[in-house]
Protein backbone atom coordinates (compact mmCIF):
# COMPACT_ATOMS: atom_id res chain seq x y z
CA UNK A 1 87.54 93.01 80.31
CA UNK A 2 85.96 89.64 81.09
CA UNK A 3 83.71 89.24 83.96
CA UNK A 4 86.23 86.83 85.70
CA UNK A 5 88.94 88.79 85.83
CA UNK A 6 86.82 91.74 87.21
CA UNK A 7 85.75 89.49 89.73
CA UNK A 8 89.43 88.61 90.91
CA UNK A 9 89.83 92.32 91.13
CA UNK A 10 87.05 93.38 93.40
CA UNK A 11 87.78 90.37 95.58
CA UNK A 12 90.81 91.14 95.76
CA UNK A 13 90.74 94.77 96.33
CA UNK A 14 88.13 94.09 99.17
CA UNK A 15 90.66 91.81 101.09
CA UNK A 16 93.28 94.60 100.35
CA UNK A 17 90.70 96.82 102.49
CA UNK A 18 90.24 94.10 105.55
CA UNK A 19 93.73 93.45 105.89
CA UNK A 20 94.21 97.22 105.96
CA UNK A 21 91.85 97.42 108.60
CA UNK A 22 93.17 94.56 110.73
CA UNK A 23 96.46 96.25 110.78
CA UNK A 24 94.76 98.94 112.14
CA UNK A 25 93.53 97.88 114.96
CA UNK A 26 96.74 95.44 115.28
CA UNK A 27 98.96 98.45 115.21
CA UNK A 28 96.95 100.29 117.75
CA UNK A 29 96.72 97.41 120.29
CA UNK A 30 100.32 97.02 120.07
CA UNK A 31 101.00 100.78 120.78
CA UNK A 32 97.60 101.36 123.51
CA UNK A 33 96.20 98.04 124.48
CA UNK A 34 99.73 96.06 125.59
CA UNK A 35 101.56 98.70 127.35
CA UNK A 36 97.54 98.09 129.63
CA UNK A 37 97.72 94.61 129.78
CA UNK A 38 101.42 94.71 130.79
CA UNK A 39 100.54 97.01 134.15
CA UNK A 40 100.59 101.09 132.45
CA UNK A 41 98.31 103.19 133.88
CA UNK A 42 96.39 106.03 131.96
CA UNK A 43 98.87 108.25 134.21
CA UNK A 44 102.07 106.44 132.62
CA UNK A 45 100.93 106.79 129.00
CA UNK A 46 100.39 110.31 129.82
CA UNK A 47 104.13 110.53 130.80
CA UNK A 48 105.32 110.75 127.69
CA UNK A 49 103.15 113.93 126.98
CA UNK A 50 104.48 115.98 129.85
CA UNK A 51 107.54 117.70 131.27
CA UNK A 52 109.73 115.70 134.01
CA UNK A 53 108.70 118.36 135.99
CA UNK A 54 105.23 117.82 136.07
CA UNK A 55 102.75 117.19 139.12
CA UNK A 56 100.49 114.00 139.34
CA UNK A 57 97.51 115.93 139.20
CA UNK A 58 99.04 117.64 135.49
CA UNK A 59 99.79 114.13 134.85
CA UNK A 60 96.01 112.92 135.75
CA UNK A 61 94.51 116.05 134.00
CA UNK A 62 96.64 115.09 130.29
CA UNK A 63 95.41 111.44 130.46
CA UNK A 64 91.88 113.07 130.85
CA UNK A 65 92.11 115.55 127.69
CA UNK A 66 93.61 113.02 125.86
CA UNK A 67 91.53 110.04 126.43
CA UNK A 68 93.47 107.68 128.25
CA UNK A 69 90.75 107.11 130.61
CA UNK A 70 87.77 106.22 127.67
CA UNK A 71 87.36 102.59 126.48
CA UNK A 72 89.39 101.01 124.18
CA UNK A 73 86.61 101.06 121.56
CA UNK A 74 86.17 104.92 122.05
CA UNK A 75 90.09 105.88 121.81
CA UNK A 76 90.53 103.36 118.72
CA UNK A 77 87.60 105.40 116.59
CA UNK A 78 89.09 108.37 117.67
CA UNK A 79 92.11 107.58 116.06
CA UNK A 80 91.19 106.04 113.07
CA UNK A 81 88.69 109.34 112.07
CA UNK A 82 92.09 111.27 112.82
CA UNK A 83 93.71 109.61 110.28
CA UNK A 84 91.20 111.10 107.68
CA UNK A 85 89.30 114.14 109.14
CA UNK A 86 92.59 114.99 111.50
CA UNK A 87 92.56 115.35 115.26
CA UNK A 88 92.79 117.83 118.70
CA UNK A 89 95.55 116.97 121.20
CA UNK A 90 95.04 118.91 124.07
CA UNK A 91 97.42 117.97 126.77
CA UNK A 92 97.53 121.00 128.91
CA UNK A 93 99.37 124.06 128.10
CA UNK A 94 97.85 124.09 124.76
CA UNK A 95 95.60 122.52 122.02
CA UNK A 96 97.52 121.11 119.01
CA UNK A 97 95.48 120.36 115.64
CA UNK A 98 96.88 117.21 113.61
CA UNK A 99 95.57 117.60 109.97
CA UNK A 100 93.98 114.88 107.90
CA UNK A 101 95.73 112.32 107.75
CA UNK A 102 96.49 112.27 110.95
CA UNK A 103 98.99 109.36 111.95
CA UNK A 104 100.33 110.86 114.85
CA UNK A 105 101.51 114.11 116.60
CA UNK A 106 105.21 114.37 118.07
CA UNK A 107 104.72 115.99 121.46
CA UNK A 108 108.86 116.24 121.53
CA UNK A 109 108.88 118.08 118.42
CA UNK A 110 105.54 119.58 118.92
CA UNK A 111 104.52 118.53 115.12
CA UNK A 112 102.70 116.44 113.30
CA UNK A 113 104.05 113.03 111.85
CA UNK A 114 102.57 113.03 108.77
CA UNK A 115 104.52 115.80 106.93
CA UNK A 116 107.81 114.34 108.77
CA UNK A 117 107.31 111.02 106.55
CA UNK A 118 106.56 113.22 103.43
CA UNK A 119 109.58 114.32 103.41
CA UNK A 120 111.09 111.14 104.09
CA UNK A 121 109.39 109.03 101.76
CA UNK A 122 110.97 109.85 98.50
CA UNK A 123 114.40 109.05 99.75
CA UNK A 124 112.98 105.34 100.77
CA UNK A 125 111.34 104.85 97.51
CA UNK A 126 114.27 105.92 95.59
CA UNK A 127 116.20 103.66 97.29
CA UNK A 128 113.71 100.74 97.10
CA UNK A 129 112.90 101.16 93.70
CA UNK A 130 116.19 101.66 92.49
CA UNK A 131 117.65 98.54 94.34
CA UNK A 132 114.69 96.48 93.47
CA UNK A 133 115.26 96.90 90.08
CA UNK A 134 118.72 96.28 90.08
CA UNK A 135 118.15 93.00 92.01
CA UNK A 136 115.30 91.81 90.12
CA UNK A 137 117.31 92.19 87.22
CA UNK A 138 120.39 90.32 88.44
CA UNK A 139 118.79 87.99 89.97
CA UNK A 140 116.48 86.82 86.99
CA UNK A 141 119.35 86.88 84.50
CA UNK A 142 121.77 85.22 86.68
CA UNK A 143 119.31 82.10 88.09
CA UNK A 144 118.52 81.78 84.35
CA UNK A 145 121.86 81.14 83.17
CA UNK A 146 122.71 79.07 86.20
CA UNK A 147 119.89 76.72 85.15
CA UNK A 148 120.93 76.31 81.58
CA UNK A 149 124.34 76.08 82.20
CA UNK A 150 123.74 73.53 85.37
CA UNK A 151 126.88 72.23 86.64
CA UNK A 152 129.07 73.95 84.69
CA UNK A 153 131.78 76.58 86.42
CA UNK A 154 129.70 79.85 85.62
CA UNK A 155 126.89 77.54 88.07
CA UNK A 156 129.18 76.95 90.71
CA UNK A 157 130.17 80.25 90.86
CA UNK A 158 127.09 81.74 90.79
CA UNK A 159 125.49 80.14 93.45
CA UNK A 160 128.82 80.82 95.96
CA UNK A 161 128.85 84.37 95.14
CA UNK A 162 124.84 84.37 96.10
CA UNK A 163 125.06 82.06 98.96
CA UNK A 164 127.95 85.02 100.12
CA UNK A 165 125.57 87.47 99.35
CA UNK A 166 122.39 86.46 101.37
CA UNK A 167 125.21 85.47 104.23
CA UNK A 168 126.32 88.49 104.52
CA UNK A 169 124.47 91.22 106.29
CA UNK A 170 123.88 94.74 104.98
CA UNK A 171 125.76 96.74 107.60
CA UNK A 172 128.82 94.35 107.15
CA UNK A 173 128.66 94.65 103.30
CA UNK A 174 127.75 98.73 103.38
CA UNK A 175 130.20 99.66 105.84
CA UNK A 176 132.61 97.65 103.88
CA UNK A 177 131.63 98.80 100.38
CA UNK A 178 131.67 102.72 101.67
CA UNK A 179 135.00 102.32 102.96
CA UNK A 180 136.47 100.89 99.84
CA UNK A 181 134.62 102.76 96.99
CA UNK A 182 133.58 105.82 98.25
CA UNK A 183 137.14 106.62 100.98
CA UNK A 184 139.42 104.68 99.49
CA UNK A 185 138.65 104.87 95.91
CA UNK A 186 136.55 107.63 95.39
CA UNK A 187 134.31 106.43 92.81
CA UNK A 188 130.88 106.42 94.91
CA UNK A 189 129.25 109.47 96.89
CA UNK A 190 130.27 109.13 100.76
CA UNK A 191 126.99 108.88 101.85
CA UNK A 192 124.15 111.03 103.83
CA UNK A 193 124.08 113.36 100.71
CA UNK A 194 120.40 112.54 98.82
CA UNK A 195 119.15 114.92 95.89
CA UNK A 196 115.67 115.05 94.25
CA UNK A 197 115.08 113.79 91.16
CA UNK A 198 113.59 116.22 89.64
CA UNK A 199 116.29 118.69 90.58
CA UNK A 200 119.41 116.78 89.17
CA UNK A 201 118.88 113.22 87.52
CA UNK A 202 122.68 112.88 87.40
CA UNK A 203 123.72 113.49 91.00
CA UNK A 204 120.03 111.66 92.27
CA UNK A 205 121.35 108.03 90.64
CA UNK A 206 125.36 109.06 91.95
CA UNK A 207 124.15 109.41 95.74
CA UNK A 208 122.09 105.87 95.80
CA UNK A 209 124.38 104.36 93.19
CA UNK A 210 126.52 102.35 96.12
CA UNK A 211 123.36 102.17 98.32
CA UNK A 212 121.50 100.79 95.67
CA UNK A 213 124.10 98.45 94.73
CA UNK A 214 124.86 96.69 98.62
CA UNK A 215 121.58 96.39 99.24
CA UNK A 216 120.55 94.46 95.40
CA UNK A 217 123.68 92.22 96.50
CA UNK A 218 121.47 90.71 99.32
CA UNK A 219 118.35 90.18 97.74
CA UNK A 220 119.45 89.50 94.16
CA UNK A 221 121.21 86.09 95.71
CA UNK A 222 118.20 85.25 96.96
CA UNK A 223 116.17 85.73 93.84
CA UNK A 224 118.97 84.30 91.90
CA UNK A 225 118.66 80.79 93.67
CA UNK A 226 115.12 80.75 93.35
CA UNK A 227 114.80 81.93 89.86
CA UNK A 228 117.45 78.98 89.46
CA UNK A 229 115.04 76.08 91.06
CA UNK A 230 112.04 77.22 89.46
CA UNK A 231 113.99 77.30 85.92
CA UNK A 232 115.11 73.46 86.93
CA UNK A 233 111.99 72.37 87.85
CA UNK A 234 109.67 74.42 84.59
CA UNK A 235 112.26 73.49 81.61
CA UNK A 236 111.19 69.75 82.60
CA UNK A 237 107.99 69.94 81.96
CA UNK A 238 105.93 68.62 79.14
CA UNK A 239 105.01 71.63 77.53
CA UNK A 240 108.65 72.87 77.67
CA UNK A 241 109.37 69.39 75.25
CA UNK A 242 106.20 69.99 73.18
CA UNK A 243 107.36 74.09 72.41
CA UNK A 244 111.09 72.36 71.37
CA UNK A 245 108.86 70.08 68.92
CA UNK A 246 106.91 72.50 67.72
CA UNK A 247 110.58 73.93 66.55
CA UNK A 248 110.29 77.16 68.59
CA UNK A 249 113.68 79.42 68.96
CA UNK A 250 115.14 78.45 72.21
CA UNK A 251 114.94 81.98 73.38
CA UNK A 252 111.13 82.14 72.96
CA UNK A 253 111.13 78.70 74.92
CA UNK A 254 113.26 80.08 77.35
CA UNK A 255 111.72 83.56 77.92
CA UNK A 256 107.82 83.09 76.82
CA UNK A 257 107.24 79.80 78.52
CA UNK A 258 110.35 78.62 81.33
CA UNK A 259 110.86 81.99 82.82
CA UNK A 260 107.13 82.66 82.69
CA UNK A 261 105.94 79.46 84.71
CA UNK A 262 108.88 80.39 87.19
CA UNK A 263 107.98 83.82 87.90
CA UNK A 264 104.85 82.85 90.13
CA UNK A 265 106.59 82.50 93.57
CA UNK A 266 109.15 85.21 92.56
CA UNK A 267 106.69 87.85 92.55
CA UNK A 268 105.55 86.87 95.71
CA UNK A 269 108.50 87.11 97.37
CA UNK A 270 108.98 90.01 95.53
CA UNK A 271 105.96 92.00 96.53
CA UNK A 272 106.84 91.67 99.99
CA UNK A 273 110.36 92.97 99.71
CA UNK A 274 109.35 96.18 98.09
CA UNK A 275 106.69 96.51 100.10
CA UNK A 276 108.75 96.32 103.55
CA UNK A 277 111.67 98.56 101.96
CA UNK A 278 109.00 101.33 101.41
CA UNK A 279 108.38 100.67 104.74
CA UNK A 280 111.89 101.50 105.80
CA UNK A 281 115.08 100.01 104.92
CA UNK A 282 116.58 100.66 108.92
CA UNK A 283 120.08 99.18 108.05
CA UNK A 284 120.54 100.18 105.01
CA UNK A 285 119.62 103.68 105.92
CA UNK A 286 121.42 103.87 108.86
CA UNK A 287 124.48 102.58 107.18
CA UNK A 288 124.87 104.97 104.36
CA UNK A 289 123.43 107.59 106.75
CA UNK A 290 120.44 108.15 104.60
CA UNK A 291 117.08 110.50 106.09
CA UNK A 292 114.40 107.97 104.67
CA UNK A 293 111.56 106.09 106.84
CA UNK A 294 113.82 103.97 108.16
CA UNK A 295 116.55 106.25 109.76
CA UNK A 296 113.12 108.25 111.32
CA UNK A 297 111.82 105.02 112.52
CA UNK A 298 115.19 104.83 114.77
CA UNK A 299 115.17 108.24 116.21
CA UNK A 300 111.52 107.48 117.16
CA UNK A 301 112.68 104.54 118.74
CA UNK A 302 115.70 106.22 120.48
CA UNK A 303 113.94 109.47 121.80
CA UNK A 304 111.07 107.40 123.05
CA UNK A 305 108.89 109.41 120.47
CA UNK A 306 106.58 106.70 120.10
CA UNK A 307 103.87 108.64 117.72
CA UNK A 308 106.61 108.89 115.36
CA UNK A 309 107.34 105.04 115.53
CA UNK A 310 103.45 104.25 114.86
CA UNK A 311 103.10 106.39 111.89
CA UNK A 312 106.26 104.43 110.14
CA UNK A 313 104.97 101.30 111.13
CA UNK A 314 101.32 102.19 109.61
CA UNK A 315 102.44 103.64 106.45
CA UNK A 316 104.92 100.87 106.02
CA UNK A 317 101.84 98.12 106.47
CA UNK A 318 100.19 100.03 103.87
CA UNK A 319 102.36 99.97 101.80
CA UNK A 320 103.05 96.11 102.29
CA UNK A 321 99.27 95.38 101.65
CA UNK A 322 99.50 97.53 98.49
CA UNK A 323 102.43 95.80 97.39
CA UNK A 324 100.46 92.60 97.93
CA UNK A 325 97.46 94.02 96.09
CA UNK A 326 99.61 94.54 92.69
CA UNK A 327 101.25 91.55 93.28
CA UNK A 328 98.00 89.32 93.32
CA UNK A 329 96.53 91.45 90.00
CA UNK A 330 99.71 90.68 88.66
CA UNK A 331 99.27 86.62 89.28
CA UNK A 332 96.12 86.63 86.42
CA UNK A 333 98.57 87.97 84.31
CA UNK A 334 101.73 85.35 84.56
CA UNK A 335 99.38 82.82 85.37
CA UNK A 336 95.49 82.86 84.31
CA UNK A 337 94.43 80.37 86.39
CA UNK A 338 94.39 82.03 89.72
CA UNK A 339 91.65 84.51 88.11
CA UNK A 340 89.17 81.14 88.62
C-alpha cells in the first residue's frame, strides 16, 4: 500500500477519534451542563431518579450518591470510563451496576440502556441498509438516464416524480402506502411485525419490503437530481471528449469515467444519510410501527426517560462519524487526489 494513502488513513482515522470525542462531551453538556445553566438544581436532576413521593432530604441524599453535586469535569470522566469499564448508580434504596459499555441506566425500567439498543439495532440497520440500497440504486440509474436523455419526456418525468418524492414527507407517504398495499390490497406485511434474518430470509425482506420502499422514495429523488447535475456537468468535460476519441464504448464512457467523476458529492451526502438512519429513522419507525432506535428514542422522549434518549443519541453520533470515516477512505478510491 503506498505511503500516501496510509497517511490519508491514519489522518483520517485520528479525526474520526476527535470528533468522537467532541460529541462526547457535546452530548453530555447538552444532557448535564444546560439543564445548569438554564436554572436546575442538583436536587431537580435528582428528580427524575426518585419516587413522587419522596422527601427533599431523599431528594438531596440521591444528588449526593450520584454526583450531581461534583464538578462538571469530575461527573463528565465518570461517565465516559462508564462507557468502557461500566458504572455504580446508587440512588438510595439500592446500588445498580451498568456493565461496560455503559451508556446509560433507565431508573424507570430499572435497566441498563445498552442491551435495550442491542436489541433494537438490527431492526434499524435492516431498515437502513435495505432502503439505502434500494435508493442508491434508483437514484443512480434514474439521474443517469435523465442526463443522457436531457429534455426528453422520460427527463421531465423523472424529475416531477422526484421533486414529488423529496416533497412529500415520510409519514404522509407511509401512512398512505400502508393503507393502500398492505389494507387495501394485501400485497405488503401490515406493519410492526420484524423477523431476524437469520431465522427466515423470506419473511425478514416481506416485513421491510413496504418500509424499505417509502422511505428509498424520499431519498432516491434526492440522489436522483443530483446524480442528474453532476452527470450534466462531468459528460462536458474534456476528458469525457478525449475517451469518445479514443473510440471507447459509450458504456465504458458512461460508467468508468461520467458516473465516476459524479459520484464524489454523492457519497457524501450519502454517508450522512446512512449514518443518521442507523441512528434512528423516528418517522419511519413510528409509521410502520417498527421497535428500532428510533421508535425507543420516542418513548425516551415521552416517559421523560432521559438516559434512554442519551444512549440513542450517542450511538447514533457514532455511527454518523463512522459513516463519515468510510466515506472519506472511500474518496481515495473514486477520486485519488484527495489522498494528497
Amino acid at each position: 500500500m503506498p505511503a500516501t494513502v496510509i497517511a490519508y488513513i491514519i489522518r483520517r482515522l485520528f479525526a474520526a477519534i476527535v470528533l468522537l470525542f467532541v460529541v462526547s462531551a457535546v452530548t453530555f453538556s447538552i444532557f448535564f451542563v444546560t439543564p445548569k445553566l438554564l436554572g436546575a438544581t442538583p436536587e431537580t436532576l435528582a428528580t427524575r431518579y426518585v419516587g413522587r413521593t419522596s422527601t427533599p432530604d431523599t431528594i438531596r441524599a440521591t444528588a449526593e450518591k450520584l454526583g450531581f453535586y461534583d464538578p462538571v469535569v469530575v461527573q463528565y470522566w465518570n461517565w465516559v470510563k462508564g462507557i468502557f469499564v461500566g458504572a455504580d448508580y446508587d440512588y438510595g434504596p439500592a446500588v445498580e451496576h451498568c456493565p461496560a459499555p455503559c451508556l446509560g441506566y433507565s431508573f424507570r425500567t430499572n435497566q441498563p440502556v445498552w442491551p435495550d439498543l442491542l436489541d433494537r439495532i438490527p431492526v434499524t440497520l435492516s431498515l437502513a441498509v435495505g432502503a439505502a440500497v434500494l435508493w442508491l440504486l434508483a437514484g443512480l440509474a434514474v439521474g443517469t438516464l435523465s442526463a443522457l436523455r436531457k429534455g426528453t419526456i422520460f427527463d421531465r418525468v423523472a424529475m416531477g416524480v422526484s421533486l414529488a418524492g423529496v416533497s412529500l414527507p415520510i409519514f404522509f407517504t407511509g401512512l398512505l402506502s400502508l393503507s393502500v398495499f398492505s389494507y387495501n390490497l394485501g400485497w405488503t406485511a401490515v406493519g410492526g411485525a420484524y423477523t431476524p434474518f437469520l431465522e427466515n430470509p423470506g419473511e425478514w425482506a416481506y416485513n421491510l419490503l413496504l418500509p424499505w420502499i417509502t422511505l428509498a422514495l424520499l431519498f432516491s429523488a434526492q440522489y436522483a437530481r443530483l446524480t442528474r447535475a453532476g452527470m450534466l456537468e462531468t459528460m462536458n468535460e474534456d476528458f469525457i471528449r478525449t475517451a469518445r476519441a479514443k473510440g471507447l464504448p459509450e458504456r465504458t464512457v458512461v460508467v468508468r469515467h461520467g458516473l465516476r467523476g459524479a459520484l464524489t458529492p454523492i457519497l457524501t451526502i450519502f454517508g450522512l444519510d446512512v449514518g443518521l438512519l442507523l441512528g434512528g429513522a423516528i418517522l419511519t419507525e413510528s409509521a410502520f410501527s417498527l421497535q428500532g432506535l428510533g421508535k425507543y428514542a420516542i418513548e425516551g422522549i415521552l416517559n421523560y426517560d432521559l438516559p434512554k434518549v442519551m444512549g440513542v443519541t450517542i450511538l447514533a453520533a457514532f455511527f454518523v462519524v463512522v459513516a463519515n470515516l468510510i466515506v472519506d477512505l472511500l474518496y481515495a478510491v473514486v477520486d485519488p487526489r484527495v489522498r494528497k
